[in-house]
Protein backbone atom coordinates (compact mmCIF):
# COMPACT_ATOMS: atom_id res chain seq x y z
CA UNK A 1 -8.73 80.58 62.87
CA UNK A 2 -6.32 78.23 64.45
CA UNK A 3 -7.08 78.11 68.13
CA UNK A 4 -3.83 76.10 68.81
CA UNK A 5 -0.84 77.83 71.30
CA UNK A 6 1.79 79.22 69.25
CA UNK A 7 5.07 76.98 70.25
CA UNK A 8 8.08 78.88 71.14
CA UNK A 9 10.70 79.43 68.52
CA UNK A 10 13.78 79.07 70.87
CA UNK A 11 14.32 76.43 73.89
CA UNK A 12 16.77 76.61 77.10
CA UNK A 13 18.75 73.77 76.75
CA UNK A 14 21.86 72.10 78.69
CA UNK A 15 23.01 68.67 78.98
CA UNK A 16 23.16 66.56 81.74
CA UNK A 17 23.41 63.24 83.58
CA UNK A 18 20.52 62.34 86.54
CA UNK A 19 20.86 60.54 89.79
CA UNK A 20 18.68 57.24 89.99
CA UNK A 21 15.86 57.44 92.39
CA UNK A 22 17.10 55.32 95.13
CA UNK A 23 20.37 57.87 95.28
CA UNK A 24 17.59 61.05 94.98
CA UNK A 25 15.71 59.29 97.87
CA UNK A 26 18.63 59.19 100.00
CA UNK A 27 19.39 62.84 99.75
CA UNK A 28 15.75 63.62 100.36
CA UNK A 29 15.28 62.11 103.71
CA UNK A 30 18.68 64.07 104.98
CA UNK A 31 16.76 67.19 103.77
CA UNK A 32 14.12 66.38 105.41
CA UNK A 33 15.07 68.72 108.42
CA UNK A 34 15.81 71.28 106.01
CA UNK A 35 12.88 71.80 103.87
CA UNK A 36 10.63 72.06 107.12
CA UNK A 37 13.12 74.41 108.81
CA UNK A 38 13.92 76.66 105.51
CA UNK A 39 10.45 76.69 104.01
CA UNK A 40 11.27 79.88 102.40
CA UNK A 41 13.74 78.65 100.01
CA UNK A 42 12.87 77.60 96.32
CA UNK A 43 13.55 74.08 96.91
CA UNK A 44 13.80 72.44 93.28
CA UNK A 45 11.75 69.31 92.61
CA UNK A 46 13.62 65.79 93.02
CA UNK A 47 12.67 64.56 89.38
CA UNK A 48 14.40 67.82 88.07
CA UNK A 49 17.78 67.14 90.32
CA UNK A 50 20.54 67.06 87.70
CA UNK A 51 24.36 67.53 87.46
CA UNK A 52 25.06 70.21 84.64
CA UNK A 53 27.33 69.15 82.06
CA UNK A 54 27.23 72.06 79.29
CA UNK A 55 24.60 74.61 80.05
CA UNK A 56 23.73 75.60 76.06
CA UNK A 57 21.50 78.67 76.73
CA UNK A 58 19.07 79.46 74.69
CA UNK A 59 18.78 77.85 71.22
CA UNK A 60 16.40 77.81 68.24
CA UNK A 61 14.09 74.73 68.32
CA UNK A 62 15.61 74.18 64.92
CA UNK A 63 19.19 73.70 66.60
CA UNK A 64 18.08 70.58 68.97
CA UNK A 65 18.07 68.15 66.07
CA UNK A 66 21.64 68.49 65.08
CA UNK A 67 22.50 67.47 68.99
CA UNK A 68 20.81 64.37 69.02
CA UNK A 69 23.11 61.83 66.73
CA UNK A 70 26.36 63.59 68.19
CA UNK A 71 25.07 62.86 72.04
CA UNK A 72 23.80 59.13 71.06
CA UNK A 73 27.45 58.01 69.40
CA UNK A 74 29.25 60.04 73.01
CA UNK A 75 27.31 57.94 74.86
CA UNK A 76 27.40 54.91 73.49
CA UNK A 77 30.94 55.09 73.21
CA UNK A 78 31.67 55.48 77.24
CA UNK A 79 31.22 53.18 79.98
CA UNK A 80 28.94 54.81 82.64
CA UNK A 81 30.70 56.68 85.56
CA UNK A 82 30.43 55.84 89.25
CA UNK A 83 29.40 58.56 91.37
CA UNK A 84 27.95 59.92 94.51
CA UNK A 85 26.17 62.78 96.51
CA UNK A 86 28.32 64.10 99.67
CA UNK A 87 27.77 66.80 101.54
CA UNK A 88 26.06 70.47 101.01
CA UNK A 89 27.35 74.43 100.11
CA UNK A 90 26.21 76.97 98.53
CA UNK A 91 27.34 79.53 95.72
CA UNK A 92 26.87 83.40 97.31
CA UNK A 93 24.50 82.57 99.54
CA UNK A 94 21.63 82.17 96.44
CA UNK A 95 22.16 78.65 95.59
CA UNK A 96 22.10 75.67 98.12
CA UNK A 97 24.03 72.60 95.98
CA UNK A 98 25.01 68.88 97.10
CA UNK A 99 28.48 67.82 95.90
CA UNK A 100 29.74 65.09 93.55
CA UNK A 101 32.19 62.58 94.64
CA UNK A 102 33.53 59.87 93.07
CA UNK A 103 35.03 59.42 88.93
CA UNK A 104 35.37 63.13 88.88
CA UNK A 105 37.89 63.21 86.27
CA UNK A 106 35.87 61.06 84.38
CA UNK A 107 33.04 63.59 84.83
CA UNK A 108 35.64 66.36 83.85
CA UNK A 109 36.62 64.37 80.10
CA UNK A 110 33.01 63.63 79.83
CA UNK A 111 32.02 67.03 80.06
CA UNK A 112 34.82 68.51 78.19
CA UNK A 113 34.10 65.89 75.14
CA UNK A 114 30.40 67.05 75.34
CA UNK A 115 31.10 70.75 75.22
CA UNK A 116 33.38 70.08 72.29
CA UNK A 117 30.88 67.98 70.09
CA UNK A 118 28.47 70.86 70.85
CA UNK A 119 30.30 72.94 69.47
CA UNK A 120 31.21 71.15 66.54
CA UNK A 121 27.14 71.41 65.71
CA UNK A 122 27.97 75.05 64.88
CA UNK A 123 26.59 75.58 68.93
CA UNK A 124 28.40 78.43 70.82
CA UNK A 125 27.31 78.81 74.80
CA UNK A 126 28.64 80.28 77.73
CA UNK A 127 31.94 78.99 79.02
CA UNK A 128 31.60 78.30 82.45
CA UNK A 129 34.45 76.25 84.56
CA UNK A 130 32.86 72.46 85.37
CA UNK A 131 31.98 72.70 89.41
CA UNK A 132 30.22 69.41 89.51
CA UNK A 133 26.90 69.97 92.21
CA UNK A 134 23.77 68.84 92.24
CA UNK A 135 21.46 72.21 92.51
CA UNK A 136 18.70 71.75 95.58
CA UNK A 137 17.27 75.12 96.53
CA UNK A 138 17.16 78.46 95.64
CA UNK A 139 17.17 81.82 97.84
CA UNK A 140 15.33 85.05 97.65
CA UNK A 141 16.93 88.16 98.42
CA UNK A 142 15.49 88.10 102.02
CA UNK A 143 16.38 84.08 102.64
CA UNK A 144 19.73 84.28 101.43
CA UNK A 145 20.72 84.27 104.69
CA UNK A 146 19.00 80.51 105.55
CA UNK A 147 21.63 79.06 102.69
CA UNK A 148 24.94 78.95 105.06
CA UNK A 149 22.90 76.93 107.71
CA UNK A 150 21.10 74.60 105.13
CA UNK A 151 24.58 74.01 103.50
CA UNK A 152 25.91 73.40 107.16
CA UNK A 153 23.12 70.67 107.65
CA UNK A 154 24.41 68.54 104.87
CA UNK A 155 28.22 68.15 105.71
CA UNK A 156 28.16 64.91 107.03
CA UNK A 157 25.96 63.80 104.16
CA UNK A 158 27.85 61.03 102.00
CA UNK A 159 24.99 59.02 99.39
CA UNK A 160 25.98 55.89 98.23
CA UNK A 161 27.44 55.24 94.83
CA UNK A 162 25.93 54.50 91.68
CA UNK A 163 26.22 54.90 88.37
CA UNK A 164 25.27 56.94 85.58
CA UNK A 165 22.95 55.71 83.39
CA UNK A 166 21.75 57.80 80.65
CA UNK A 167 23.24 61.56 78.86
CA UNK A 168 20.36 63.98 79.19
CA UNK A 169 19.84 67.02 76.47
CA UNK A 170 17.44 69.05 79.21
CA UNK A 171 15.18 71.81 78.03
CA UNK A 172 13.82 74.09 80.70
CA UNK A 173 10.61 76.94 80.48
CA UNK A 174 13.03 79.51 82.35
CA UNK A 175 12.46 82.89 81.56
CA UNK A 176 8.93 81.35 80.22
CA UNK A 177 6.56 82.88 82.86
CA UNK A 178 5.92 83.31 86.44
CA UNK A 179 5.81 79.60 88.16
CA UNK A 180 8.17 77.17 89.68
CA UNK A 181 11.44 76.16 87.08
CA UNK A 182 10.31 72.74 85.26
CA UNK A 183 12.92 70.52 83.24
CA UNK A 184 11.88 67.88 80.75
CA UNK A 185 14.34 65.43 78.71
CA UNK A 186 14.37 66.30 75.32
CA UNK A 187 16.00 62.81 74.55
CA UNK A 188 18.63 61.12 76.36
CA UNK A 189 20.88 58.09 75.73
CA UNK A 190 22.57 55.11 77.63
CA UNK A 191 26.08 54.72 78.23
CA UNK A 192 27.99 51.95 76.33
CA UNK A 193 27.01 48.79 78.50
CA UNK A 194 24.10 50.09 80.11
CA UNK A 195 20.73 48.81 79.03
C-alpha cells in the first residue's frame, strides 16, 4: 500500500520577474495604512509579489521540462532591466495592483520574446495584452468597494529603482483547494551580467 500523496498531474504555471526585498519593503511600509484600514481584502503575501510576464495556465507536469533550457539561454542573453514600483489602481474594482515604471519597452520585448519561445515548446496559453502591475490585494464581492480608496492611497507612491535580477517559471496551487494563493519558483535564471 503506498501511503505517499498522489502528486498532481498538471501545474499552473506563468513566468515572471520579482522585485528585490529592499524594493518589496518599500512598498510595504506605504501599505501599511492600507492593510490595517482594508483588512477585508485578500492582501497577497510580499514573497509571492511578482510582475506577470506570460501567464501559461495550466500545463502537464511533463510540459515544465521543455521550458527550462529555452528560459536559461533568454536570460542569459539580456542585460537585466531597470525598474520601479509607482503608484496604485485597480482592475474592476477586484484587483488592487502597484504600477511599473521605468524600461517598459524593455519589459514589453522581454515579454513578447518569452511568450514566443513558449510557444515554440509546442505551449499554447491565453493571449492577454502585457499591463505591467505588480498584483497586491484581492476583493470579495462585498469589499470591492474598499479597492478605489486603497488604489487612491498609493498615488503618490514612487519606489526606487532597481533591477531585475532573475526570470522566474512560477507554479501556483490555484484552483488546488480552499486556502490563501501560494507561488513557488519552479527554477529561475539570471540575466546576462548578473551574478
Amino acid at each position: 500500500m503506498n501511503d505517499r500523496p498522489e502528486q498532481p498531474s498538471t501545474v499552473r504555471v506563468f513566468v515572471a520577474l520579482a522585485p528585490p526585498d529592499d524594493a518589496k519593503d518599500e512598498l510595504a511600509n506605504a501599505l501599511r495604512p492600507a492593510y490595517e484600514q482594508y483588512p477585508g481584502l485578500r492582501w497577497n503575501r510580499i514573497e509571492d509579489w511578482h510582475i506577470t510576464l506570460a501567464f501559461l495556465g495550466e500545463l502537464p507536469v511533463t510540459a515544465v521540462p521543455t521550458l527550462r533550457p529555452v528560459l536559461a539561454r533568454l536570460a542569459a542573453s539580456r542585460p537585466p532591466l531597470t525598474l520601479g514600483l509607482n503608484g496604485g489602481g485597480h482592475f474592476d474594482e477586484r484587483l488592487l495592483w502597484s504600477g511599473i515604471q521605468g524600461e517598459l519597452e524593455g519589459l514589453h520585448h522581454l515579454a513578447d520574446d518569452v511568450r514566443k519561445l513558449v510557444r515554440t515548446c509546442g505551449i499554447t496559453f491565453p493571449e492577454r495584452p502585457l499591463r505591467p502591475h505588480l498584483t497586491l490585494a484581492r476583493a470579495r464581492r462585498s469589499e470591492q468597494a474598499t479597492i478605489p480608496p486603497a488604489a487612491a492611497s498609493l498615488a503618490h507612491f514612487t519606489g526606487h529603482p532597481w533591477q531585475t535580477e532573475r526570470l522566474h517559471l512560477v507554479g501556483s496551487n490555484i484552483g488546488r483547494g480552499p486556502g490563501a494563493i501560494r507561488y513557488r519558483d519552479i527554477d529561475a535564471w539570471h540575466f546576462a551580467g548578473d551574478s
